[in-house]
Protein backbone atom coordinates (compact mmCIF):
# COMPACT_ATOMS: atom_id res chain seq x y z
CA UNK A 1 190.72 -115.77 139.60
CA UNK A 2 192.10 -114.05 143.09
CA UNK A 3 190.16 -110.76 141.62
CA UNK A 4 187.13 -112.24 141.31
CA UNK A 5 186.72 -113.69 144.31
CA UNK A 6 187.51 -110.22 146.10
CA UNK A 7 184.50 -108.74 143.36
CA UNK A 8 182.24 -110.78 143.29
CA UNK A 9 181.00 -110.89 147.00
CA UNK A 10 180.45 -106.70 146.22
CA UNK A 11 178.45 -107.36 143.09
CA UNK A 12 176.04 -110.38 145.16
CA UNK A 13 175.66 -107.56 147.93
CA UNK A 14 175.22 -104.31 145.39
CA UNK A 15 172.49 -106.81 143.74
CA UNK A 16 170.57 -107.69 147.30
CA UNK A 17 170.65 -103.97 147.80
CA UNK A 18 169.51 -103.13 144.90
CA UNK A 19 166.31 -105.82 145.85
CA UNK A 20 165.52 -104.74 148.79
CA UNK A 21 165.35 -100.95 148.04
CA UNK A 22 163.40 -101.88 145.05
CA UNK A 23 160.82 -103.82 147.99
CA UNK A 24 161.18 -100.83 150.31
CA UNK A 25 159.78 -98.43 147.28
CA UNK A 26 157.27 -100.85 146.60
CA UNK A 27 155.89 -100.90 149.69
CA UNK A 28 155.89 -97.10 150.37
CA UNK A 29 154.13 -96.82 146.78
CA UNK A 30 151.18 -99.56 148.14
CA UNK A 31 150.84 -97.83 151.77
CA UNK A 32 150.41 -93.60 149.56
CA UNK A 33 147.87 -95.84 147.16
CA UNK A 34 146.03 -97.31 149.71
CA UNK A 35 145.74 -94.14 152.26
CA UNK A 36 144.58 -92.35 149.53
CA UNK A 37 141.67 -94.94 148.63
CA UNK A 38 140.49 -94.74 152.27
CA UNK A 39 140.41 -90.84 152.53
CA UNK A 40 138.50 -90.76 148.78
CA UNK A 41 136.01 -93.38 150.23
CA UNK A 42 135.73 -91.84 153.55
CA UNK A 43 135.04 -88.47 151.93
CA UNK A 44 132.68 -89.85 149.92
CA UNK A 45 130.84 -91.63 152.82
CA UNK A 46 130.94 -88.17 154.58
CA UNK A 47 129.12 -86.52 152.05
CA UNK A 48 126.48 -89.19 151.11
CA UNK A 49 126.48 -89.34 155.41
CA UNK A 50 126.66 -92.97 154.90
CA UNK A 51 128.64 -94.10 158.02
CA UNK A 52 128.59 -97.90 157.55
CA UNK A 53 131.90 -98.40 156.17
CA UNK A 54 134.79 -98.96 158.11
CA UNK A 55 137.80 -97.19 156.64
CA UNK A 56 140.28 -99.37 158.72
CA UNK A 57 139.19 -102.34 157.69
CA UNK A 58 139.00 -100.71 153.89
CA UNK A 59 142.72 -99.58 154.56
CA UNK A 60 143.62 -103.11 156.00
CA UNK A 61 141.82 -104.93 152.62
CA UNK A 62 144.13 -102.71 150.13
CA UNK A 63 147.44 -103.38 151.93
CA UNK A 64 146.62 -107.16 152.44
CA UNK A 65 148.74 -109.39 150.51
CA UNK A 66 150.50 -106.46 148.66
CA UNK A 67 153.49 -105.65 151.42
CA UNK A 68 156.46 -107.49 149.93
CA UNK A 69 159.10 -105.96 152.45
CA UNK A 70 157.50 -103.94 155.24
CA UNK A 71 155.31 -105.56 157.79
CA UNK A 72 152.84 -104.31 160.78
CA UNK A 73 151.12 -101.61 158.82
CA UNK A 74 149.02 -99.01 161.22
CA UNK A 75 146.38 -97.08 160.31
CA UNK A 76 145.07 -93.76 162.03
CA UNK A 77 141.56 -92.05 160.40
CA UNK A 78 140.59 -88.35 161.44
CA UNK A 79 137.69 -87.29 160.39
CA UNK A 80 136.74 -83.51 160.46
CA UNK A 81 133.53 -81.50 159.14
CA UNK A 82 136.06 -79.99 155.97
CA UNK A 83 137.99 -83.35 155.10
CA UNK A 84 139.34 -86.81 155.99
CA UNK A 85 142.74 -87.54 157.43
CA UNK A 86 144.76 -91.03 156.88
CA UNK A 87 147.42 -91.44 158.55
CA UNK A 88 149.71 -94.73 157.72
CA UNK A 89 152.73 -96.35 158.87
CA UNK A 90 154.64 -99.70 158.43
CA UNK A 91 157.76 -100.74 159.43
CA UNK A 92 160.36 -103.48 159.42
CA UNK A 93 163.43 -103.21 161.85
CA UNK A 94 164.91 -100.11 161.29
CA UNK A 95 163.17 -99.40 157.62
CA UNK A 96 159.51 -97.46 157.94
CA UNK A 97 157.40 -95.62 155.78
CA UNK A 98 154.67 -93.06 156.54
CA UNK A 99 152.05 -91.75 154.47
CA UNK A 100 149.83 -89.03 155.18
CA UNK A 101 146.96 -88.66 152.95
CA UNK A 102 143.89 -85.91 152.63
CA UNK A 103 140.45 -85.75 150.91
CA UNK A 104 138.50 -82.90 151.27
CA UNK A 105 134.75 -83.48 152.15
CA UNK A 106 132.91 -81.37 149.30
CA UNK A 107 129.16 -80.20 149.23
CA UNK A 108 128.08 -79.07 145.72
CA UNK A 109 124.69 -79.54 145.91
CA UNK A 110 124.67 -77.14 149.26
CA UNK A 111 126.53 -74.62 147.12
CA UNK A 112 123.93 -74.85 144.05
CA UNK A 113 120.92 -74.91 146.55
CA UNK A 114 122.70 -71.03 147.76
CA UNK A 115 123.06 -70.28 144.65
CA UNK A 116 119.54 -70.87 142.91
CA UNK A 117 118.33 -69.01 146.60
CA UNK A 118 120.27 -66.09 145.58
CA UNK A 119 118.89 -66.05 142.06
């Protein structure tokens, strides 16, 4: 009885660990998902140069609800002529994940225009 009641205070905290790493992973899995929707979407709004969507707000929908663990999640969106940039971040005290996600804006119907010129 003395045993157990030096044990089983480990096994209740190895089992709250255990919970809140699986959150943690969760959470970083949700944040590399959803910064990779917004930089396929914003490369795909690049090409079809159809500026009317707003990636943050497209970022901010995917995350919403789905954070069990972290909280405050950040978004940053460059946008360059050759591909789109998302940068995301969230955090809770000391715990914080990052994701840094790239599309690459591509042109096909530029390169078969070149080529039927050439031809």
């Amino acid at each position: 009885m003395i045993e157990m009641s030096y044990i089983m205070p480990l096994f209740l905290l190895l089992f709250v660990l255990i919970i809140h790493a699986v959150f943690y992973y969760h959470d970083k899995a949700v944040i590399y998902g959803a910064a990779g929707e917004t930089a396929a979407v914003g490369a795909q709004n690049e090409r079809k140069k159809d500026g009317g969507n707003d990636l943050e707000g497209f970022f901010r929908e995917r995350v919403k609800g789905k954070l069990i663990y972290l909280r405050d999640a950040e978004v940053s969106i460059v946008k360059t002529s050759d591909e789109v940039t998302v940068s995301a971040s969230a955090h809770r005290g000391m715990l914080r994940a990052d994701a840094c996600q790239k599309a690459r804006i591509v042109r096909p119907e530029q390169k078969i225009r070149r080529m039927r010129w050439i031809m």
